[in-house]
N, C-alpha and C. Protein backbone atom coordinates (compact mmCIF):
# COMPACT_ATOMS: atom_id res chain seq x y z
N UNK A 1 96.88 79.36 10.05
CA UNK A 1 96.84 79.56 11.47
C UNK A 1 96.76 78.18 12.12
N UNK A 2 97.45 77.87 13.20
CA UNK A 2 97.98 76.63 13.93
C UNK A 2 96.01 76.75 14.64
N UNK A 3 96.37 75.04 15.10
CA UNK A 3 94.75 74.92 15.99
C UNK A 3 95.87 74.69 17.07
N UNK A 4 96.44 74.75 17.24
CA UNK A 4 97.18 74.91 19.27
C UNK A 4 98.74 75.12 18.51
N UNK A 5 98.64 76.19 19.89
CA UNK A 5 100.16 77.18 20.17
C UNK A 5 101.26 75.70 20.55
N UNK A 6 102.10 75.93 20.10
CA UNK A 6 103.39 74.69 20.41
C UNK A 6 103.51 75.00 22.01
N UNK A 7 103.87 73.92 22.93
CA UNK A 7 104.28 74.10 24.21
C UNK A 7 105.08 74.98 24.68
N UNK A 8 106.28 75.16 23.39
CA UNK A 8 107.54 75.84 23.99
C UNK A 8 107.29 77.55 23.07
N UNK A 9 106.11 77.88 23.09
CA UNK A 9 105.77 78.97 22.20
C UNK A 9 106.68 79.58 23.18
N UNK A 10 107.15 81.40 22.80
CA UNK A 10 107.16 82.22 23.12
C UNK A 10 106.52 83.08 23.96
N UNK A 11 106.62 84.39 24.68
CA UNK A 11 105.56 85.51 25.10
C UNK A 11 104.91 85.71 23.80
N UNK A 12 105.98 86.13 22.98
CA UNK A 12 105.68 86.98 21.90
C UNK A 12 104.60 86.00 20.69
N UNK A 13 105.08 84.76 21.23
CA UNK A 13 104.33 83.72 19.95
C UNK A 13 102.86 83.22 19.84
N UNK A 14 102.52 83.82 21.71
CA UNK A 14 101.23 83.92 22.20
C UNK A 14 100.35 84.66 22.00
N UNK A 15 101.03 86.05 22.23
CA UNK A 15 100.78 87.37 22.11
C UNK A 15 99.84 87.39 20.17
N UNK A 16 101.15 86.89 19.58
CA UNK A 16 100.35 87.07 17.98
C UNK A 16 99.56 85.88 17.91
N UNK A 17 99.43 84.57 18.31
CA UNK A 17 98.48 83.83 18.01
C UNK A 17 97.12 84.60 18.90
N UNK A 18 97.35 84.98 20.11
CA UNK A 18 96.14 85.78 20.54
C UNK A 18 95.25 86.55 19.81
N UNK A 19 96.35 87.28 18.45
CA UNK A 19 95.76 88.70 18.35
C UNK A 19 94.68 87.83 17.10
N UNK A 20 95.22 86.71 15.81
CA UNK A 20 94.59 86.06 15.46
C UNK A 20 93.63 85.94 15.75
N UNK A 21 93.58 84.77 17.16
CA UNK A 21 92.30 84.32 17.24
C UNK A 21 91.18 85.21 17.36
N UNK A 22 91.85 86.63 18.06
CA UNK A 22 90.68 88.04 17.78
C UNK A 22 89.89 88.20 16.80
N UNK A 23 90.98 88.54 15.61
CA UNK A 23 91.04 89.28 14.57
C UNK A 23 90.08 88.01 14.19
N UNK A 24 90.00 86.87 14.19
CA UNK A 24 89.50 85.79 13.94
C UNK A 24 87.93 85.48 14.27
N UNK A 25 88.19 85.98 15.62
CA UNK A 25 86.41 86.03 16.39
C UNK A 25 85.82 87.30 15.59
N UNK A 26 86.43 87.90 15.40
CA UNK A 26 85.17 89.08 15.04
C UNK A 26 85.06 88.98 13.50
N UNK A 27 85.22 88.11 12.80
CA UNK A 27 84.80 87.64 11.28
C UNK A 27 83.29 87.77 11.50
N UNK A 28 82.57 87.90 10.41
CA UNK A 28 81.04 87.57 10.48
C UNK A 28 80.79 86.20 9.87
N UNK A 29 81.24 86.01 9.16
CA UNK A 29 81.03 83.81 8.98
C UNK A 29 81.70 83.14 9.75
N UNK A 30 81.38 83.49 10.86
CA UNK A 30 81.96 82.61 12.01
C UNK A 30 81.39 81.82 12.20
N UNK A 31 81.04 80.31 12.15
CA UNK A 31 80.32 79.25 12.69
C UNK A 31 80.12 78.82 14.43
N UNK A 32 78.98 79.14 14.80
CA UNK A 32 79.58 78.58 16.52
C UNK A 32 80.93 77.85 17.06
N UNK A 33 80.33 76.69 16.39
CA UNK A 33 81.69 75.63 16.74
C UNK A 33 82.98 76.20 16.93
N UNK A 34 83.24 76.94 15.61
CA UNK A 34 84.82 77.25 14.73
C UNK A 34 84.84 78.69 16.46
N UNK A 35 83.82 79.53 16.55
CA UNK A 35 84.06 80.68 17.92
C UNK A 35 84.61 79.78 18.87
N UNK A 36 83.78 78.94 19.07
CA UNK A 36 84.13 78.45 20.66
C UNK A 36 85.53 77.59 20.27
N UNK A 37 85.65 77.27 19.58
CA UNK A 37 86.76 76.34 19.59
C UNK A 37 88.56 77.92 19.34
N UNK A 38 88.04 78.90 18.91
CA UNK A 38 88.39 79.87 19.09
C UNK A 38 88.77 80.45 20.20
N UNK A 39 87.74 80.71 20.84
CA UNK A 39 88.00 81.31 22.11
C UNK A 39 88.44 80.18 22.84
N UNK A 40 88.56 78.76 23.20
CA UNK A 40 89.08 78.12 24.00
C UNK A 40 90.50 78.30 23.41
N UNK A 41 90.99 78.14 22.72
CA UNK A 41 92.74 78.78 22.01
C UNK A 41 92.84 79.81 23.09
N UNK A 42 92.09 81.14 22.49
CA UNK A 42 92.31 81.83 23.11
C UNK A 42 92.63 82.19 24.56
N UNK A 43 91.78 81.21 25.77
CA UNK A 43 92.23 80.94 26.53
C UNK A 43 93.37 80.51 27.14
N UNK A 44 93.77 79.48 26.39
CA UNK A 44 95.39 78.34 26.71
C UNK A 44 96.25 79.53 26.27
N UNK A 45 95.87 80.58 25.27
CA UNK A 45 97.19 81.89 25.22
C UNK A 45 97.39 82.58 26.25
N UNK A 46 96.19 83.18 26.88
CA UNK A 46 96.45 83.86 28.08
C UNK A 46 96.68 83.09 29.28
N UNK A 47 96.72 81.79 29.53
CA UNK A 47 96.60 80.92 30.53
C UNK A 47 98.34 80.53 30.85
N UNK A 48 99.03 80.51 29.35
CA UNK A 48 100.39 80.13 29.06
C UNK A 48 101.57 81.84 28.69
N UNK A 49 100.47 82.43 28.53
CA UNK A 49 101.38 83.31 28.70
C UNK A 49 100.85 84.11 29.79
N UNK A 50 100.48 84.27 30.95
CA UNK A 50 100.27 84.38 32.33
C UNK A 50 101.24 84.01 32.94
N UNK A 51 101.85 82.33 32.52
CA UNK A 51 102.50 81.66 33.87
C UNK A 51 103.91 82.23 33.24
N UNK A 52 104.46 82.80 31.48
CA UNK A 52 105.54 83.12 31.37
C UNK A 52 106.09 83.97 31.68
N UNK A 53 104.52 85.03 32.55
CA UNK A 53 105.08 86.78 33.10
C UNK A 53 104.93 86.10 34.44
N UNK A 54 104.52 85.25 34.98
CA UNK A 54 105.36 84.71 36.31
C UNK A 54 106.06 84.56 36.72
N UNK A 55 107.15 83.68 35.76
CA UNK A 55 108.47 82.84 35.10
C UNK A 55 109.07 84.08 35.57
N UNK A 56 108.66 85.17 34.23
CA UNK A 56 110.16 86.32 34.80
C UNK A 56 109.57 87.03 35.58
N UNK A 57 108.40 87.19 36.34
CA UNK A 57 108.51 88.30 37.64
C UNK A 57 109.35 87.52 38.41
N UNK A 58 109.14 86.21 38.96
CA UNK A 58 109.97 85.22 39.57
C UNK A 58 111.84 85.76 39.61
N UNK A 59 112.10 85.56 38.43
CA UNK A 59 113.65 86.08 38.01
C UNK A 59 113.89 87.39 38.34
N UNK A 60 112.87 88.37 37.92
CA UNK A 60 113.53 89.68 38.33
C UNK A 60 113.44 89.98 40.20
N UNK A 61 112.61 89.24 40.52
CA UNK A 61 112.79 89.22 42.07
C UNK A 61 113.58 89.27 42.73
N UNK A 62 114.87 87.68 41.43
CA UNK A 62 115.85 87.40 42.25
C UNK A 62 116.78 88.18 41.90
N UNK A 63 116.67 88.73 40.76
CA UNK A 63 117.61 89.46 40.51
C UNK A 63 118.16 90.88 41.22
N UNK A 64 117.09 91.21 41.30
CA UNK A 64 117.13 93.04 41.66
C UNK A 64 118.56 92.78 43.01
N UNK A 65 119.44 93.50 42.76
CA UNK A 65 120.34 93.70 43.81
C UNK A 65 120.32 95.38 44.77
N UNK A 66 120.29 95.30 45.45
CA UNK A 66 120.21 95.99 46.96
C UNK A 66 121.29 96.58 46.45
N UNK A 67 121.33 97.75 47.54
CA UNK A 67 122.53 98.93 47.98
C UNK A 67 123.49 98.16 47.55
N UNK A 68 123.66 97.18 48.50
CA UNK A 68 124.61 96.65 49.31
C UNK A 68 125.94 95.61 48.49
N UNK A 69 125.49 95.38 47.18
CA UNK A 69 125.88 94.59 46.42
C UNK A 69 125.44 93.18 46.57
N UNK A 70 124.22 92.79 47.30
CA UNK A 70 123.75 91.30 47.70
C UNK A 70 122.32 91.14 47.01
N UNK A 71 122.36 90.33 46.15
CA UNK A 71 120.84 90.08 45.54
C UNK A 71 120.39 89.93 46.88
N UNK A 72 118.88 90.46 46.69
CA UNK A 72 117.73 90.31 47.53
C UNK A 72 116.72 90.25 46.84
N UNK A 73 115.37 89.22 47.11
CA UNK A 73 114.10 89.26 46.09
C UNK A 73 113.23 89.83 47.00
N UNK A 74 113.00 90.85 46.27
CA UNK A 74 111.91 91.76 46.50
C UNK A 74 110.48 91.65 45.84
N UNK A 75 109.43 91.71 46.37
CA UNK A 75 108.21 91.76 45.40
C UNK A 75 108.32 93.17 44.15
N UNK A 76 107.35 92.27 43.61
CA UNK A 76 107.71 93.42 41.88
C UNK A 76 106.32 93.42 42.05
N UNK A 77 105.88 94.61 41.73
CA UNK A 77 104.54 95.38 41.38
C UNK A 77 104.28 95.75 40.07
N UNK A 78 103.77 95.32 39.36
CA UNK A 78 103.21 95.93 37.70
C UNK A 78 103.00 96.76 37.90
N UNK A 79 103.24 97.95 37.16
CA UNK A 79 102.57 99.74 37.45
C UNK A 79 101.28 99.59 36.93
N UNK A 80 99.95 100.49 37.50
CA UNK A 80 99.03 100.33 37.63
C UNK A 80 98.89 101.49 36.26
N UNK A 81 97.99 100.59 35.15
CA UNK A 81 97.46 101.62 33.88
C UNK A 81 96.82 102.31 34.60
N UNK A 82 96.56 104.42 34.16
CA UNK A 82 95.21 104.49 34.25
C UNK A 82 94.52 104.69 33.17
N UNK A 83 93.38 104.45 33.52
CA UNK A 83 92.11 104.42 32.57
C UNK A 83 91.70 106.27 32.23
N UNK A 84 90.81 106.14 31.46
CA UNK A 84 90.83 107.44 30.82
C UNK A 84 90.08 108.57 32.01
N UNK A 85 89.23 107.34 32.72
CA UNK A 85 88.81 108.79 34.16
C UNK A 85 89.64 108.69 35.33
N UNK A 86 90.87 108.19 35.08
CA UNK A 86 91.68 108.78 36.13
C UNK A 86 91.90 107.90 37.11
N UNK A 87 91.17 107.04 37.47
CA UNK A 87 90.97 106.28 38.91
C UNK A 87 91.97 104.94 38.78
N UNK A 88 92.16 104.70 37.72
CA UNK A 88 93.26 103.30 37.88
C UNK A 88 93.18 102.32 38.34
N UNK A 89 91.84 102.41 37.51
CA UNK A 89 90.70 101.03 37.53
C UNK A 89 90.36 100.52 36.53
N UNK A 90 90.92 99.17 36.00
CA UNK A 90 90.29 98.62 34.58
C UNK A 90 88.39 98.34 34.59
């Protein structure tokens, strides 16, 4: 397992170094140090792959084309999970 994700990682290359560093935190011979230095990884994954679902909300904005045949960027909304009581609230 890498100690930092390459710059030009992937969604997907984040996504599995993420699941690592999980699968990683919840060891029981975990040494402080080796957690925290863990969970700060873990951070720069979600921090870098945040700005790459930016990247393409950005693109599909521009993309989406109108009736009319004229791209127009429209805001994009993530569909809202719901949670198991219903309210569609994490």
């Amino acid at each position: 397992m890498s100690e930092r994700t390459p710059p030009t990682a992937t969604f997907e290359q984040l996504l599995t170094d993420l699941e690592s560093v999980v699968d990683r935190l919840g060891a029981e011979d975990l040494e402080l140090d080796e957690a925290l230095s863990l969970f700060e990884r873990g951070v720069a994954c979600l921090r870098d792959a945040g700005r790459l679902l930016d990247a393409a909300e950005g693109r599909v904005e521009e993309l989406i084309e109108s009736a009319g045949g004229d791209l127009e960027a429209i805001g994009f909304e993530a569909p809202v999970r719901e949670e198991a009581d219903g309210t569609g609230t994490p």
